[in-house]
N, C-alpha and C. Protein backbone atom coordinates (compact mmCIF):
# COMPACT_ATOMS: atom_id res chain seq x y z
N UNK A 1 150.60 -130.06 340.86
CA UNK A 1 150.05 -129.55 339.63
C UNK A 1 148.54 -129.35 339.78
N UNK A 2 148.03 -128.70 338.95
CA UNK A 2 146.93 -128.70 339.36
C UNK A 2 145.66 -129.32 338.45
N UNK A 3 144.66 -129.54 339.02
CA UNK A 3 143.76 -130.84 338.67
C UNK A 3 142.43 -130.25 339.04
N UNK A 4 141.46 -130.56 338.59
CA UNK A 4 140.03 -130.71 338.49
C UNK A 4 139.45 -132.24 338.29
N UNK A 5 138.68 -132.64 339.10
CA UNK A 5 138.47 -133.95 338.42
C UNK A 5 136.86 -133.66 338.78
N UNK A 6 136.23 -134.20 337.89
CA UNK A 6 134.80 -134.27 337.62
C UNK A 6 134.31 -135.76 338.17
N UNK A 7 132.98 -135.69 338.54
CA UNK A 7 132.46 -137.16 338.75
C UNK A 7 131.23 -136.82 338.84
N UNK A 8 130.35 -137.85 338.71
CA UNK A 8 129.10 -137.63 339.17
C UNK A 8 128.13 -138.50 338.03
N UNK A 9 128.89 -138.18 336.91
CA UNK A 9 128.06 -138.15 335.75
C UNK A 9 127.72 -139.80 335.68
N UNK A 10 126.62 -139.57 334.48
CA UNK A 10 126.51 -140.97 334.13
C UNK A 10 124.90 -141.02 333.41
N UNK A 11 124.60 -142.10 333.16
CA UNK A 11 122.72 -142.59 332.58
C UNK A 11 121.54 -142.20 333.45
N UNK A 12 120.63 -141.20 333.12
CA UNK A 12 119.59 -140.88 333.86
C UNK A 12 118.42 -140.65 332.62
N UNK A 13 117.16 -140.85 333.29
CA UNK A 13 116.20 -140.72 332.75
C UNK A 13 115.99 -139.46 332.61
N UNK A 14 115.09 -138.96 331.35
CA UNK A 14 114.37 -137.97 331.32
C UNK A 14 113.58 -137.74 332.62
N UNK A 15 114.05 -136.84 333.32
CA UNK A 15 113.11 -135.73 334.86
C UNK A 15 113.76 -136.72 335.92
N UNK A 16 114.91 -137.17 335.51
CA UNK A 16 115.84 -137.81 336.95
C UNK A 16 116.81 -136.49 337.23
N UNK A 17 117.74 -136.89 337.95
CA UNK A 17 118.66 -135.72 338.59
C UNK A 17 119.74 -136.65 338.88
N UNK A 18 120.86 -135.71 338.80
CA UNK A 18 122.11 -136.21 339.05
C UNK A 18 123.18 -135.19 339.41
N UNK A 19 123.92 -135.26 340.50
CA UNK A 19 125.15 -134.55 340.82
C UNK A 19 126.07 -134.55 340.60
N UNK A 20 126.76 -133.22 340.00
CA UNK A 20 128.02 -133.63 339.81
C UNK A 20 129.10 -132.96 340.76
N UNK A 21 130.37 -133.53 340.77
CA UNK A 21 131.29 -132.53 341.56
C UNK A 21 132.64 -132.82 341.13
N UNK A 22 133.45 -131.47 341.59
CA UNK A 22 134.46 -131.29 340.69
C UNK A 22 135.57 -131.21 342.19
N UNK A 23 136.34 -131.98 342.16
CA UNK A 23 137.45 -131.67 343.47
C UNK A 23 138.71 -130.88 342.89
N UNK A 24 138.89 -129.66 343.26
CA UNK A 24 139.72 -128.97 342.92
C UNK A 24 141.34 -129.13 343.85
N UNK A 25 142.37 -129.30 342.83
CA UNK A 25 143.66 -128.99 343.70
C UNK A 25 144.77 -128.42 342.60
N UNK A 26 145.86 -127.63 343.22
CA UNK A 26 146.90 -127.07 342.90
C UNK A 26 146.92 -125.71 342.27
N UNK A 27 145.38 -124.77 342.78
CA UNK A 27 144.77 -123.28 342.82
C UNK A 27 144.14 -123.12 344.03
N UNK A 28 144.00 -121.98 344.25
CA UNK A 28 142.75 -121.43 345.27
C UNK A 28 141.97 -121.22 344.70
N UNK A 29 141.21 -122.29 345.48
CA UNK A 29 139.62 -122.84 345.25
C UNK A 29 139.00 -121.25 345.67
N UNK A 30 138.66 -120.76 346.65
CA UNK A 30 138.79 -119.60 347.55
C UNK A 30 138.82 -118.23 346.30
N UNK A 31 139.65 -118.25 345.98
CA UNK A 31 140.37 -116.79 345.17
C UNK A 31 139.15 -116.45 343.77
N UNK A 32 138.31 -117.25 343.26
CA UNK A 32 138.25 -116.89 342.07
C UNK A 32 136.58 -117.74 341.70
N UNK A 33 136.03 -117.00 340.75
CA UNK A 33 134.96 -118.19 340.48
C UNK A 33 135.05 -119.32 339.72
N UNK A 34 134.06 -119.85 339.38
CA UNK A 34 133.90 -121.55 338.98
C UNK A 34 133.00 -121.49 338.51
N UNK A 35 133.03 -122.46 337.15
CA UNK A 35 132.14 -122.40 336.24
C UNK A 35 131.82 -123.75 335.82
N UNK A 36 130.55 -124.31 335.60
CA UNK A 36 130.13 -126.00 334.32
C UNK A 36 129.96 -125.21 333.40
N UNK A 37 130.51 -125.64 332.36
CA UNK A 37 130.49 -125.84 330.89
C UNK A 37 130.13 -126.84 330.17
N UNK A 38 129.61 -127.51 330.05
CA UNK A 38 129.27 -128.71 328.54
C UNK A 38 129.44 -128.42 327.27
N UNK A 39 129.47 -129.66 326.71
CA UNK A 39 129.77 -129.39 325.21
C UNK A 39 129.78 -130.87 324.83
N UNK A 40 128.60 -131.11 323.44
CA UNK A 40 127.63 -132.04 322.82
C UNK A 40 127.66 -131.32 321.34
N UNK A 41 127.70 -132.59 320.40
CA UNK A 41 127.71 -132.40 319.16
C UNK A 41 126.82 -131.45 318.44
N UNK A 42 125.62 -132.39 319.38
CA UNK A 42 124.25 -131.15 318.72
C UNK A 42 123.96 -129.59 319.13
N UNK A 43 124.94 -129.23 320.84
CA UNK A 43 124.61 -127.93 320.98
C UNK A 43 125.49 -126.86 321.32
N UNK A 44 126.71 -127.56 321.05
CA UNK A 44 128.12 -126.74 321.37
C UNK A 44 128.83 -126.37 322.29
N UNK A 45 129.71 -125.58 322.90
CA UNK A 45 129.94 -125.24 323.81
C UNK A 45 128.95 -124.32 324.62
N UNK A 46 128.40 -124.53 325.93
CA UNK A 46 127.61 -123.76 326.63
C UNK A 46 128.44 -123.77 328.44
N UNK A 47 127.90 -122.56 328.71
CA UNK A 47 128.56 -121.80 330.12
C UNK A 47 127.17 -122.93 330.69
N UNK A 48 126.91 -122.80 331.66
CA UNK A 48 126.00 -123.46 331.82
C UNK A 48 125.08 -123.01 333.24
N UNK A 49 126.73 -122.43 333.96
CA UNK A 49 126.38 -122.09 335.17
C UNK A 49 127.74 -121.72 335.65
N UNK A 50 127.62 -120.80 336.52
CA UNK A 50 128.63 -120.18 337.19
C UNK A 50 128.38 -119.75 338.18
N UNK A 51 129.62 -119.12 339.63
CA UNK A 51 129.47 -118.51 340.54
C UNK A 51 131.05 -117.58 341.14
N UNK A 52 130.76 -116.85 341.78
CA UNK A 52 132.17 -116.27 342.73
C UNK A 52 132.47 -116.69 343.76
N UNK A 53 133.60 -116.38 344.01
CA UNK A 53 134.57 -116.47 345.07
C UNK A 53 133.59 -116.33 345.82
N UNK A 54 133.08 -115.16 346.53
CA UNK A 54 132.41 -114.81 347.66
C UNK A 54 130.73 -115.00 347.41
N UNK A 55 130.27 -115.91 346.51
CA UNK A 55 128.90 -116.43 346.66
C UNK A 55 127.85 -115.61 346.51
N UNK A 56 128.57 -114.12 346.07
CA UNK A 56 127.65 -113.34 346.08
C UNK A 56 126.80 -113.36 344.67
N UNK A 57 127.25 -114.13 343.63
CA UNK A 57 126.81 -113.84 342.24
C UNK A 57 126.95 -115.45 342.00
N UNK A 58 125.70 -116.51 341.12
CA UNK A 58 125.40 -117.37 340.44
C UNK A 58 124.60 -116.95 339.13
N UNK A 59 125.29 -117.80 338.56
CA UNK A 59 125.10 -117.65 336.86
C UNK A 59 123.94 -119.00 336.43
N UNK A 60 123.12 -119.46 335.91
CA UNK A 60 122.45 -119.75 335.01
C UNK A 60 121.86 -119.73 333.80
N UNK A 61 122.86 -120.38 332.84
CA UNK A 61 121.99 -120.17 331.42
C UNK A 61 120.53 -120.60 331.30
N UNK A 62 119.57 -119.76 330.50
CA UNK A 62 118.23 -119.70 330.70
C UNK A 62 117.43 -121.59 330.00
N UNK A 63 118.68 -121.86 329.79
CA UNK A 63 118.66 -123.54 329.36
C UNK A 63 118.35 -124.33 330.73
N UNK A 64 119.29 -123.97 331.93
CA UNK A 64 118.93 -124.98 332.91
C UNK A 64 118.18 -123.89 334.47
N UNK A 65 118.00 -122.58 334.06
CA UNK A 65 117.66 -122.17 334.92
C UNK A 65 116.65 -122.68 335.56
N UNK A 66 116.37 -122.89 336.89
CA UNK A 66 115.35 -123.03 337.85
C UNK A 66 115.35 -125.09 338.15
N UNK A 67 116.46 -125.59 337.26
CA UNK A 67 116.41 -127.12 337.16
C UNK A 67 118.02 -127.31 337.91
N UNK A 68 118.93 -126.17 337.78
CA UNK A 68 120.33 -126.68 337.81
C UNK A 68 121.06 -125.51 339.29
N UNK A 69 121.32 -126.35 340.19
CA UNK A 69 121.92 -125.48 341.02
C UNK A 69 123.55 -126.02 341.35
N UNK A 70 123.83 -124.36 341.09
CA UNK A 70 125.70 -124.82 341.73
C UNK A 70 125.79 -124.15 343.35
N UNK A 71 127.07 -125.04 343.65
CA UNK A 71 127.24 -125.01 344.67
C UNK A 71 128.64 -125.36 345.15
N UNK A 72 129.28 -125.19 346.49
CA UNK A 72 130.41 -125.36 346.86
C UNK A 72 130.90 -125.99 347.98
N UNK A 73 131.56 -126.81 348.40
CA UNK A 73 132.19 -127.09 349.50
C UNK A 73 133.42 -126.42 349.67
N UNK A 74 134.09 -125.79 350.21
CA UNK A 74 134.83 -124.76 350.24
C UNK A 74 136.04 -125.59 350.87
N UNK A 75 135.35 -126.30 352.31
CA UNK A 75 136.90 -127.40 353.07
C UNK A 75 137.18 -128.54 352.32
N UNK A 76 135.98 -129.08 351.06
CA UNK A 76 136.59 -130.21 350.77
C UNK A 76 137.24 -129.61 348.96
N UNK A 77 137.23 -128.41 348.94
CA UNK A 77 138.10 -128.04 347.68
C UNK A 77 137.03 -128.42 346.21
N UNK A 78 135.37 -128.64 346.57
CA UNK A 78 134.77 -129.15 345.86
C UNK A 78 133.94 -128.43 345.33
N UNK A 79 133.24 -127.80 344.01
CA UNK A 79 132.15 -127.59 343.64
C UNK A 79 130.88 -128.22 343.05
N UNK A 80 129.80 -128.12 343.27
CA UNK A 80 128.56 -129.43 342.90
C UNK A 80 127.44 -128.59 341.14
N UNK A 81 127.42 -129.87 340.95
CA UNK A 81 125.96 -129.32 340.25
C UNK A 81 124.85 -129.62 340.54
N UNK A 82 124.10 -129.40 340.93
CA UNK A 82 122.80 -130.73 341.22
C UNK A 82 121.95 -130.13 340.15
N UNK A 83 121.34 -131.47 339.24
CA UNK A 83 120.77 -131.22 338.05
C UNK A 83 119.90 -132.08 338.53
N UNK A 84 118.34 -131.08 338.24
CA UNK A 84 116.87 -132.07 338.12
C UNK A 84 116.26 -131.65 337.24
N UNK A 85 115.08 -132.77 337.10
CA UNK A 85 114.55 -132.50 336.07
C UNK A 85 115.07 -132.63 334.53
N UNK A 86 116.27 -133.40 334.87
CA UNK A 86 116.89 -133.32 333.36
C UNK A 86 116.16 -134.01 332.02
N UNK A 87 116.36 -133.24 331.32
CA UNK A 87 116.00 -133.56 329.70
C UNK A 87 116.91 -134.20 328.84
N UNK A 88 116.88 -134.53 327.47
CA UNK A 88 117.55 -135.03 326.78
C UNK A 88 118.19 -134.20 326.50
N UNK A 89 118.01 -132.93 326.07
CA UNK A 89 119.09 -132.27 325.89
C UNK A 89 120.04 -131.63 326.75
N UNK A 90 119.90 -132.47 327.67
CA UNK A 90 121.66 -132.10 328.66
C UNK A 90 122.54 -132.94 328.30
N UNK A 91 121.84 -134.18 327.94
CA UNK A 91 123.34 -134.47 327.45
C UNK A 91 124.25 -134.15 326.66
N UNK A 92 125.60 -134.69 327.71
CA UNK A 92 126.59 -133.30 327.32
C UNK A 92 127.97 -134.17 327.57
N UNK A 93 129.30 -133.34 327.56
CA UNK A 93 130.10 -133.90 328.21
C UNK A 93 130.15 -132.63 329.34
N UNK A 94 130.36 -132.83 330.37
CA UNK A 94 130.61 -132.05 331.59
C UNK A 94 131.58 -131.60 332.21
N UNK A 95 131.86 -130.30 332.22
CA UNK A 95 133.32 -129.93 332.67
C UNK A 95 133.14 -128.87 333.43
N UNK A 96 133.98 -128.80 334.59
CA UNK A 96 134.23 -128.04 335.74
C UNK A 96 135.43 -127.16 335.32
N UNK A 97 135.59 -125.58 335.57
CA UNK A 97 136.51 -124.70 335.11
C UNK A 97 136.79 -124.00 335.52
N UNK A 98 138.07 -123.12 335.96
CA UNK A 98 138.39 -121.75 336.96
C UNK A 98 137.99 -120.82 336.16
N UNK A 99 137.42 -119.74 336.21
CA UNK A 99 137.34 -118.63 335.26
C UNK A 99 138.07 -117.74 335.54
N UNK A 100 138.65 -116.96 334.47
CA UNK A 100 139.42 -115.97 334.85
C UNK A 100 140.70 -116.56 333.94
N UNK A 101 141.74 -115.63 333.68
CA UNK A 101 143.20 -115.92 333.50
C UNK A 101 143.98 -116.35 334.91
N UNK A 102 144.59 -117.72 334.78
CA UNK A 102 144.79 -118.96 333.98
C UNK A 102 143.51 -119.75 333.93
N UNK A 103 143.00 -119.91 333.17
CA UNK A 103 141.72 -120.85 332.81
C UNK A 103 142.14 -122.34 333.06
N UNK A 104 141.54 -123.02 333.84
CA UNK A 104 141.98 -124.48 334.14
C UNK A 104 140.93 -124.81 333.83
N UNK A 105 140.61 -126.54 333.02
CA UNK A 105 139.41 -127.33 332.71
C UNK A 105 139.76 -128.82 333.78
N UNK A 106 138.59 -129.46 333.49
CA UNK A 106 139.04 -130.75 333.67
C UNK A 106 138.93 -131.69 332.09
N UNK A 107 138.47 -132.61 333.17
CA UNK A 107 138.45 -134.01 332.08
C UNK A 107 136.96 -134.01 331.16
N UNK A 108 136.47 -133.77 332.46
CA UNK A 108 134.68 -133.65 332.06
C UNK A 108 134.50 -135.41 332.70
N UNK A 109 132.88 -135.10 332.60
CA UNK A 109 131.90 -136.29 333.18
C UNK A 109 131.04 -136.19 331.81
N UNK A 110 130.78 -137.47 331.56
CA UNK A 110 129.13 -137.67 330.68
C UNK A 110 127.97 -137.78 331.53
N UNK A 111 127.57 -137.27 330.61
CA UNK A 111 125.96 -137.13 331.06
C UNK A 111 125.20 -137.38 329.80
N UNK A 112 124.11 -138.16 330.36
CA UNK A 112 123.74 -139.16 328.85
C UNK A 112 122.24 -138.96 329.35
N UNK A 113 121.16 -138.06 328.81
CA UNK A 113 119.69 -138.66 329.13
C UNK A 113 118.91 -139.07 328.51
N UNK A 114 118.85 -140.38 328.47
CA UNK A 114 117.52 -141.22 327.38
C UNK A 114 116.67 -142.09 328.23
């Protein structure tokens, strides 16, 4: 079946950094892009960041641009976030997602910055 599982997350200071990663199984990782999404009481659902199959195109909402980079491991079925510089308002809950029809989520990770 197929699964996303998120990790990474957790308590960081304002202008700490933290990684997240999402291990993908029961799709091709390969076939399609990948997207973080969050979603927090105070700021809703947000794309956050995205990329393609072939690496040719990354997405950044102008929220974490130039602080938030995605990324991929391709043999270990994994995609990363690496978030610096974070602010309070990332906190979020954190979720890793296939884009495209069938849309798969995960569980999500917290991310908490105070």
């Amino acid at each position: 079946h197929v699964q996303l599982v998120e990790s990474g997350g957790g308590l960081e200071q304002p202008g700490g950094s933290l990684r997240l990663s999402c291990v993908v199984s029961g799709f091709d990782f390969s076939a399609g892009g990948m997207s973080w999404i969050r979603q927090a009481p105070g700021k809703g659902l947000e794309r956050v960041s995205g990329d393609s199959a072939g690496g040719d195109y990354t997405y950044y909402s102008d929220s974490v641009k130039g602080r938030f980079t995605i990324s991929r491991d391709i043999a270990k079925n994994t995609l990363f976030l690496q978030m610096n510089s974070l602010k309070t308002d990332d906190t979020a809950m954190y979720y890793c997602a296939k884009d495209r029809v069938p849309l798969y989520w995960g569980r999500g990770t917290q991310v908490t910055v105070s």
